[in-house]
C-alpha atoms as a PDB file:
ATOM      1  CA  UNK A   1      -8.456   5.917   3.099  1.00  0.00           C
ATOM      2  CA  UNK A   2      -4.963   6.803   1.858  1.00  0.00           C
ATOM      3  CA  UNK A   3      -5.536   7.831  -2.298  1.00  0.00           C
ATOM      4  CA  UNK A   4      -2.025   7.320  -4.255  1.00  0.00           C
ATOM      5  CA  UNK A   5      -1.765   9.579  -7.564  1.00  0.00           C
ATOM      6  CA  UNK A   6      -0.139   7.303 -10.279  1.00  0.00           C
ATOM      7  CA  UNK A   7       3.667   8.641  -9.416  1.00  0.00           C
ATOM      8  CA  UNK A   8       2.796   7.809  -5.634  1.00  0.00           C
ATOM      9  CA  UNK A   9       1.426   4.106  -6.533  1.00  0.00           C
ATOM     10  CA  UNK A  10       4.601   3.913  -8.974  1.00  0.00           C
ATOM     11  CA  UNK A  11       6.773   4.896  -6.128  1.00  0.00           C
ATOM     12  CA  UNK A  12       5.117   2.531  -3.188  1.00  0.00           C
ATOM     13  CA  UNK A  13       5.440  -0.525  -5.710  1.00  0.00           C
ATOM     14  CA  UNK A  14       9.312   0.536  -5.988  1.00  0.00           C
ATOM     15  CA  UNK A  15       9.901   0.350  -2.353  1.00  0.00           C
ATOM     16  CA  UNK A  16       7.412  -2.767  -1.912  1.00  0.00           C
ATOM     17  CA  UNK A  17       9.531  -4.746  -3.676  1.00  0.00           C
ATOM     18  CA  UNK A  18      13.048  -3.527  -2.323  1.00  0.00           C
ATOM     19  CA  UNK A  19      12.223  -3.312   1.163  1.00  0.00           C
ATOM     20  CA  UNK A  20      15.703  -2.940   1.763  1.00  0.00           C
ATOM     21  CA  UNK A  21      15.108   0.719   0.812  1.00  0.00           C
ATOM     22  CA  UNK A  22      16.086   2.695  -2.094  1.00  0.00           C
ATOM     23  CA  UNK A  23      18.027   6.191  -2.518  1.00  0.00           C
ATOM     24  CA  UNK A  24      15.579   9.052  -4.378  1.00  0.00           C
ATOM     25  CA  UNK A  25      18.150   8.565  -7.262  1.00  0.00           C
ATOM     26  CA  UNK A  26      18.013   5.371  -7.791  1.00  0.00           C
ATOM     27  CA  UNK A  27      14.141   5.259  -7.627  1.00  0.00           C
ATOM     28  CA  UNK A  28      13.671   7.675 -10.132  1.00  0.00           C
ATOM     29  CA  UNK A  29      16.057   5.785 -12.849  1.00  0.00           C
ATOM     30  CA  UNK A  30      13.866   3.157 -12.205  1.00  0.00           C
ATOM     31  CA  UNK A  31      10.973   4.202 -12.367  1.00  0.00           C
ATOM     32  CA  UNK A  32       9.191   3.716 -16.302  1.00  0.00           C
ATOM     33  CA  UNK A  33       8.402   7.437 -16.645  1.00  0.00           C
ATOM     34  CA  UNK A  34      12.050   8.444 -15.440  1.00  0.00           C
ATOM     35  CA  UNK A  35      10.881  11.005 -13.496  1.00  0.00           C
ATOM     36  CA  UNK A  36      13.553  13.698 -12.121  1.00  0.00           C
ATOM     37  CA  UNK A  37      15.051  12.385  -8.933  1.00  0.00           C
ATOM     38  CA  UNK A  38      13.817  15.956  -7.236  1.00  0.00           C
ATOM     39  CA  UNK A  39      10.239  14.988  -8.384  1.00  0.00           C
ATOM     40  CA  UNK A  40      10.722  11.342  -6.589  1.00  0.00           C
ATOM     41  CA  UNK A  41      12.176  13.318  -3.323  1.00  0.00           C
ATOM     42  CA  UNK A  42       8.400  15.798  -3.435  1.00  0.00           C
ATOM     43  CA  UNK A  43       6.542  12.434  -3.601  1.00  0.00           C
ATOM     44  CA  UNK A  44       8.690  10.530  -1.262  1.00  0.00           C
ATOM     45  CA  UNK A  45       8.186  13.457   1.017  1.00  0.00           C
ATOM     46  CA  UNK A  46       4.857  13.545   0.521  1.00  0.00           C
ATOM     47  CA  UNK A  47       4.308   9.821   1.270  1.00  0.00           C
ATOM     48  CA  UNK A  48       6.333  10.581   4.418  1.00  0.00           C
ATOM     49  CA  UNK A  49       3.920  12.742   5.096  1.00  0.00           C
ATOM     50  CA  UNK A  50       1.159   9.865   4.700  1.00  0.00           C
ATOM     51  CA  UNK A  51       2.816   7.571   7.256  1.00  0.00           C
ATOM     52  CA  UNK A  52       3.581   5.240   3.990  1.00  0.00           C
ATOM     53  CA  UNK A  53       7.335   5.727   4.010  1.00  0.00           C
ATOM     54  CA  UNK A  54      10.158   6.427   6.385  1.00  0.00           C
ATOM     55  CA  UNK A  55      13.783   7.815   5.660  1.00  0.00           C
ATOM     56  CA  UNK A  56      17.108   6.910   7.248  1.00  0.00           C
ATOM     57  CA  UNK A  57      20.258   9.385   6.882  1.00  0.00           C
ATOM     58  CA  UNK A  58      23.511   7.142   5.043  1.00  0.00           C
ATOM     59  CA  UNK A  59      26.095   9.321   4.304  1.00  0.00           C
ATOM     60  CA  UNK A  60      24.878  12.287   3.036  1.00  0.00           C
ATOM     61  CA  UNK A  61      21.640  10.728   1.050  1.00  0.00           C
ATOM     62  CA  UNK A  62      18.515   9.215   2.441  1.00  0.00           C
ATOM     63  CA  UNK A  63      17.521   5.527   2.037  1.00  0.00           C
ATOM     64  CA  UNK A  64      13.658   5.265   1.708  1.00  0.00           C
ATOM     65  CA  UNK A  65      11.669   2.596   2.960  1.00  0.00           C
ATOM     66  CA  UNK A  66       8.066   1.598   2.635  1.00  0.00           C
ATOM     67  CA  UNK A  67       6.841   1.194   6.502  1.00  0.00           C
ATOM     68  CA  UNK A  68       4.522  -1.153   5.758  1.00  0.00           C
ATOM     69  CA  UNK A  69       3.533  -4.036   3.280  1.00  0.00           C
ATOM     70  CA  UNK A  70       1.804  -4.013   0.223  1.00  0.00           C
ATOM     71  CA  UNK A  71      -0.597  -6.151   1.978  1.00  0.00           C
ATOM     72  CA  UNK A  72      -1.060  -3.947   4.876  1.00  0.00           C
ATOM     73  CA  UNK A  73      -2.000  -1.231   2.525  1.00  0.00           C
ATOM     74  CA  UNK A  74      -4.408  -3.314   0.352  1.00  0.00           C
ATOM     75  CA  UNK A  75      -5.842  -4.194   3.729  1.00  0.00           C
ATOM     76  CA  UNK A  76      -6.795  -0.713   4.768  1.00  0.00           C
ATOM     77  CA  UNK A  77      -8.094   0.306   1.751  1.00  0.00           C
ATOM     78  CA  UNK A  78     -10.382  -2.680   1.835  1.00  0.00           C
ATOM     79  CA  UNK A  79     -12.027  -1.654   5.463  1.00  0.00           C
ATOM     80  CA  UNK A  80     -12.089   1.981   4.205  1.00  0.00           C
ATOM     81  CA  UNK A  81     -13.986   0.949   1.441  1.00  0.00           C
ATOM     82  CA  UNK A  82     -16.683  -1.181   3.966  1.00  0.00           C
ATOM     83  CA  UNK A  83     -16.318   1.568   6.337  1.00  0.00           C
ATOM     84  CA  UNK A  84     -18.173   4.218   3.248  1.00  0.00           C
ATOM     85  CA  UNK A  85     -20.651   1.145   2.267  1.00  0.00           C
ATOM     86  CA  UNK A  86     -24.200   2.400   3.246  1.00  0.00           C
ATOM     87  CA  UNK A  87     -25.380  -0.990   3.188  1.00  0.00           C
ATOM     88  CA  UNK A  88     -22.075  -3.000   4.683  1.00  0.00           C
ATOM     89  CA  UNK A  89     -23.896  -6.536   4.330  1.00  0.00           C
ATOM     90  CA  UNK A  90     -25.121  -5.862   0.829  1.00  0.00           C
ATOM     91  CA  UNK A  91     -21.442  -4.578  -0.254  1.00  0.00           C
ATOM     92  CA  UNK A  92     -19.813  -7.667   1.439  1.00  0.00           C
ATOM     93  CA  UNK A  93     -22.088 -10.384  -0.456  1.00  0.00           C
ATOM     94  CA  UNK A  94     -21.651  -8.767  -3.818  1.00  0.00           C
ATOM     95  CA  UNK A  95     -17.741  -8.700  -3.481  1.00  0.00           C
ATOM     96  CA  UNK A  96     -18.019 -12.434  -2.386  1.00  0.00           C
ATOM     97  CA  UNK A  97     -19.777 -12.916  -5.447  1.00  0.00           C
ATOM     98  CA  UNK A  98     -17.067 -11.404  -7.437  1.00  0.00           C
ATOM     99  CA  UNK A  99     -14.417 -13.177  -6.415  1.00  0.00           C
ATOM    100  CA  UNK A 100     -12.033 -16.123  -7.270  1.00  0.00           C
ATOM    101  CA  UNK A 101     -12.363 -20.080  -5.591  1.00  0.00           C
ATOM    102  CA  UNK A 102      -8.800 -18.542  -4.503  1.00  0.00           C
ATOM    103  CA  UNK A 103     -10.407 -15.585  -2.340  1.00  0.00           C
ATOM    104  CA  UNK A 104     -13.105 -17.103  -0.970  1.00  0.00           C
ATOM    105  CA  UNK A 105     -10.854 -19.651   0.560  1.00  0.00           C
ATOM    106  CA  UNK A 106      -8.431 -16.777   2.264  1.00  0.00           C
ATOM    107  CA  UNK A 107     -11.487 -15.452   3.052  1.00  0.00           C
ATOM    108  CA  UNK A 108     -13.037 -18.452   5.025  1.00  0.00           C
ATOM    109  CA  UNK A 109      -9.656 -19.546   6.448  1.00  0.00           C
ATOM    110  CA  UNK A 110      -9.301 -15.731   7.791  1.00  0.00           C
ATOM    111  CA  UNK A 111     -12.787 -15.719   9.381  1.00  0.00           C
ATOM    112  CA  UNK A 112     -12.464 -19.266  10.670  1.00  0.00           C
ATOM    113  CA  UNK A 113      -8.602 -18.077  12.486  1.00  0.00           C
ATOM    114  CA  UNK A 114     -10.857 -15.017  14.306  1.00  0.00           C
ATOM    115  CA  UNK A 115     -13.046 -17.916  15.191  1.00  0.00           C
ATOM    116  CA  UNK A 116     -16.229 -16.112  17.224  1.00  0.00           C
ATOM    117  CA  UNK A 117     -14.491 -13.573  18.366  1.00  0.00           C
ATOM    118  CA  UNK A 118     -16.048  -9.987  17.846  1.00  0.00           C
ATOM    119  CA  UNK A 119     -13.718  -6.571  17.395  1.00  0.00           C
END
């Protein structure tokens, strides 16, 4: 499971929600903790790194996009977190138990789209 530090998380959130891409300098004015735009360039390299972002060359700065969703991400964490359950079953019915009318719908009309179908 991919772990984000707080600037990382800050970052991804950034780029989630300009997936257009952003420029390292523009990020970092941004960014509520107005971080130094080399700082943002050490984490955007970093999430490179990760798979999390990619970088295009225009002109002579990078734009930096997220590579995938926020969803996708949330996703992953999700079956990384079942993946370390000892007990999966046990872990599954307490987080159904936890969560919103809402969830348990997405949840049920998820399941009944994979139909019987095993992975």
């Amino acid at each position: 499971m991919v772990q984000l530090g707080n600037l990382e998380r800050s970052v991804m959130e950034a780029l989630w929600d300009h997936p257009e891409g952003l420029f390292a300098h523009v990020l970092a004015a941004g960014l509520p903790s107005q971080p130094a735009t080399t700082t943002v360039l050490t984490v955007l390299m970093r999430l490179s790194n990760k798979g999390m972002v990619s970088r295009e060359r225009v002109g002579r700065a990078h734009l930096y996009k997220a590579t995938a969703g926020k969803d996708a991400f949330v996703a992953e964490a999700m079956r990384a977190a079942l993946d370390e359950a000892g007990d999966v079953a046990a872990a599954v019915q307490r987080f159904v138990g936890t969560v919103t009318p809402e969830v348990a719908a997405a949840l049920r009309e998820a399941l009944g789209e994979r139909g019987g179908s095993r992975p």
